[in-house]
N, C-alpha and C. Protein backbone atom coordinates (compact mmCIF):
# COMPACT_ATOMS: atom_id res chain seq x y z
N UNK A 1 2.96 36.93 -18.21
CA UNK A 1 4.22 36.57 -18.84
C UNK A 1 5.22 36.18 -17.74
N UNK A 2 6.23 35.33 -18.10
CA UNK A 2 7.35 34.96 -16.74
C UNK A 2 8.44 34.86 -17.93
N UNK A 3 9.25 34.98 -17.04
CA UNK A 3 11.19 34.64 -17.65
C UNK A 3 11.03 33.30 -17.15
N UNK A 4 11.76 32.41 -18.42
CA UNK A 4 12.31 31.47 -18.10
C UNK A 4 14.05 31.64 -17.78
N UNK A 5 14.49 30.36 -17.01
CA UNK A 5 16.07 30.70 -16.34
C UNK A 5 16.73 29.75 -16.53
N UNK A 6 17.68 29.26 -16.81
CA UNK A 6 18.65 28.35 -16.94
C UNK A 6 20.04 28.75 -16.00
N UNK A 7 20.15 27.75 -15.14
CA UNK A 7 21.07 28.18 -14.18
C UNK A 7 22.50 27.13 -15.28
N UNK A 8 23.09 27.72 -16.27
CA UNK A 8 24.52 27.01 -16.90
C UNK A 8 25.31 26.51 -16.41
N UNK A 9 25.38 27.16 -15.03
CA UNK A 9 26.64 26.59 -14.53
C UNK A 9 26.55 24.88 -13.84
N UNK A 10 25.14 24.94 -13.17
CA UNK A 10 24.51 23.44 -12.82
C UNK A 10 24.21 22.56 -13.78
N UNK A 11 23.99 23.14 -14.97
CA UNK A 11 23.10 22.30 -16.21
C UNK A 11 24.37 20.74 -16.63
N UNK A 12 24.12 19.55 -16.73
CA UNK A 12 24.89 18.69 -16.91
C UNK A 12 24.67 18.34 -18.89
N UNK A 13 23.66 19.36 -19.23
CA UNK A 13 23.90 18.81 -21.07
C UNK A 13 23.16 17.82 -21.70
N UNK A 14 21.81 17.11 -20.40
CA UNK A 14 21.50 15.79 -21.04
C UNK A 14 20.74 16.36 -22.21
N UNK A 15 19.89 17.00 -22.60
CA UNK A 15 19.01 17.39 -23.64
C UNK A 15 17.35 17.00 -23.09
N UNK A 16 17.12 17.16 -22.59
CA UNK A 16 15.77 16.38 -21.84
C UNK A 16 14.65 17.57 -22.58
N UNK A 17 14.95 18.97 -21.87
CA UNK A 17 14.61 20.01 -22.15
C UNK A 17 14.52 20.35 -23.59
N UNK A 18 15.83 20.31 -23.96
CA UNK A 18 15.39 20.56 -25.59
C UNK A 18 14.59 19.34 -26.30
N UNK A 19 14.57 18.21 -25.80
CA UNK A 19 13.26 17.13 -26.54
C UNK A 19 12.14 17.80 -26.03
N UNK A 20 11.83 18.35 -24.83
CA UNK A 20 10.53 18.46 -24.54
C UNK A 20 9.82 20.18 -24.82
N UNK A 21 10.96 20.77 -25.19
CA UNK A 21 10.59 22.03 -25.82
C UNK A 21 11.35 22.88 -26.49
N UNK A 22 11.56 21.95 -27.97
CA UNK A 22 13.09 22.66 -28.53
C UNK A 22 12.67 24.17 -28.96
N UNK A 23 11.25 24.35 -29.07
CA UNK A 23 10.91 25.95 -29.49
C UNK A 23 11.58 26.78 -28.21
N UNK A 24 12.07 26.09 -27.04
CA UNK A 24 12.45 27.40 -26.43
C UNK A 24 14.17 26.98 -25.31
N UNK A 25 14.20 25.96 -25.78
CA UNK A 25 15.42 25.48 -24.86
C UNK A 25 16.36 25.29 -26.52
N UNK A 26 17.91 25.20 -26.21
CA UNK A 26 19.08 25.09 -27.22
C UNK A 26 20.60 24.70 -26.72
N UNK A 27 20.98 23.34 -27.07
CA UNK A 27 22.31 22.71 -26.58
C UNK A 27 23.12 23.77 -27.22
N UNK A 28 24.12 24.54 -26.02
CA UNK A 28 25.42 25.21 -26.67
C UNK A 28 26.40 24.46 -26.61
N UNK A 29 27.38 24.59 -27.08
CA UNK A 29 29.05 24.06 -26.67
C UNK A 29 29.68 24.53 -26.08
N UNK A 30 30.15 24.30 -25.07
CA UNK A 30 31.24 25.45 -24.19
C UNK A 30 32.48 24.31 -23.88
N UNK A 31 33.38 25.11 -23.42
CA UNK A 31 34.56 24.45 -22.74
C UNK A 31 34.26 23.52 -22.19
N UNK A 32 33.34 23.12 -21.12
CA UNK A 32 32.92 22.05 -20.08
C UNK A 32 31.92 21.18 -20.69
N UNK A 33 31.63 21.18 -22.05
CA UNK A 33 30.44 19.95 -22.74
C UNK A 33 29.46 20.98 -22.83
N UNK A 34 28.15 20.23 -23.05
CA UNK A 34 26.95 20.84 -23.56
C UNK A 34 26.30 21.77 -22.36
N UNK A 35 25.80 22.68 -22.87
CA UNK A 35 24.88 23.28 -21.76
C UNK A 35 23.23 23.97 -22.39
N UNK A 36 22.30 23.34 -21.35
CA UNK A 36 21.30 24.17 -22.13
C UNK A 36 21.19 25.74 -22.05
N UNK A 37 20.71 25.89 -23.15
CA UNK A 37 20.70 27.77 -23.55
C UNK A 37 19.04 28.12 -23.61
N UNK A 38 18.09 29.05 -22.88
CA UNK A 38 16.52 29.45 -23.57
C UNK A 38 16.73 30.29 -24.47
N UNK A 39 16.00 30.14 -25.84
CA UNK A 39 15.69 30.31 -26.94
C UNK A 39 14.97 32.17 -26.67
N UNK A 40 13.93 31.52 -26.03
CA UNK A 40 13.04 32.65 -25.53
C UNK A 40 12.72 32.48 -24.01
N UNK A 41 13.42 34.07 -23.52
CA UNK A 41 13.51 34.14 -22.40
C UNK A 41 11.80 34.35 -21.94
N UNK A 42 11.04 35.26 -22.23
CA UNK A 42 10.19 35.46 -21.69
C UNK A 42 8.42 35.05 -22.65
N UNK A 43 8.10 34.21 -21.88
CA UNK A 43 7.22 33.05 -22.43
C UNK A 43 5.64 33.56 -21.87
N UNK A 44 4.28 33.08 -22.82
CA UNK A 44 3.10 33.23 -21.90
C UNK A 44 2.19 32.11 -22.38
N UNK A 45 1.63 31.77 -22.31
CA UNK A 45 0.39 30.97 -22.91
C UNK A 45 1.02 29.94 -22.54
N UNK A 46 0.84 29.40 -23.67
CA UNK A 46 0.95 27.56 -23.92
C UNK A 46 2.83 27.34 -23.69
N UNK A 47 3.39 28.64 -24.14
CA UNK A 47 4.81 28.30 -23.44
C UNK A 47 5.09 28.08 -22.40
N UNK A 48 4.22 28.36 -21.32
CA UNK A 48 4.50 28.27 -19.77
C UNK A 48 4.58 26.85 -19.77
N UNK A 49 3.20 26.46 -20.11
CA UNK A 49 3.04 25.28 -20.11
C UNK A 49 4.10 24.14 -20.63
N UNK A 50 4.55 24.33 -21.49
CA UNK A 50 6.09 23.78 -22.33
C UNK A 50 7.02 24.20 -21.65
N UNK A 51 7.05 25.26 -21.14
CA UNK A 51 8.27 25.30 -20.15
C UNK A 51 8.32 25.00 -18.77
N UNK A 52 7.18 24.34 -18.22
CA UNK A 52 6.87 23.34 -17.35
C UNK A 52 7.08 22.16 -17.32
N UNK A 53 6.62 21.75 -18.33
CA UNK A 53 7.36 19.91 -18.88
C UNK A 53 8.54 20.36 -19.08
N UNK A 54 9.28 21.16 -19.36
CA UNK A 54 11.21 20.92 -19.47
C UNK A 54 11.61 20.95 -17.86
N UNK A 55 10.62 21.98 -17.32
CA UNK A 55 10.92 22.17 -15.62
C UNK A 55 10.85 20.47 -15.06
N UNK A 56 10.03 20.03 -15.35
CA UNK A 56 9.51 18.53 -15.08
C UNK A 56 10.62 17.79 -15.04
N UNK A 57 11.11 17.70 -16.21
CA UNK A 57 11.59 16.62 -16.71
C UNK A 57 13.53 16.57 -16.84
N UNK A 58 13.64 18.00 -16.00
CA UNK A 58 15.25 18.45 -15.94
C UNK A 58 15.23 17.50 -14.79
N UNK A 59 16.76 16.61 -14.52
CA UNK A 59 17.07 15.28 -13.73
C UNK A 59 17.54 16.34 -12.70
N UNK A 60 18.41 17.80 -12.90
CA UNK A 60 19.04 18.30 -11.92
C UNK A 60 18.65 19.51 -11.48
N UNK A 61 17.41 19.89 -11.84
CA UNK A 61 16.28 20.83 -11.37
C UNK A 61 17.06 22.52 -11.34
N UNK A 62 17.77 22.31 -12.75
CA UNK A 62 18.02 23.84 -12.92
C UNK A 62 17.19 24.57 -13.78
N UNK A 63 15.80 24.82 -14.03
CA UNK A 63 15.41 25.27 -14.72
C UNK A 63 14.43 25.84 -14.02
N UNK A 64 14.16 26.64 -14.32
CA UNK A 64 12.89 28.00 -13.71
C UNK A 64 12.30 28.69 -14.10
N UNK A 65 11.31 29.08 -13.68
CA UNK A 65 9.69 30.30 -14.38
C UNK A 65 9.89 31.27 -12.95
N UNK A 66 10.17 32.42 -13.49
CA UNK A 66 10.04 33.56 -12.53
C UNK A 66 9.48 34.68 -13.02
């Protein structure tokens, strides 16, 4: 099993993540625009894997498996 991480404060809102794994990534609203939110923090199987393609495919490489 691993935690997934979303660093908010870096996140710029594009949605990349939630197209590529809305079962575990979620656009919030805050004061400063969109930010991504994980759904489910702690992932195993085939989620890793899905939460690898969001790792992939984030433009500003805030997203993490620890």
């Amino acid at each position: 099993m691993a935690k997934l991480v979303v660093d908010e404060e870096k996140c710029i809102g594009c949605g990349a993540c939630t197209s590529e794994a809305p079962e575990l990534f979620e656009l919030i609203e805050t004061d400063s625009g969109y930010k991504a939110k994980v759904k489910k923090e702690q992932v195993k199987g085939k989620e890793i894997e899905q939460a690898q393609a969001a790792i992939n495919v984030c433009p500003v490489d805030v997203i993490s498996l620890e």
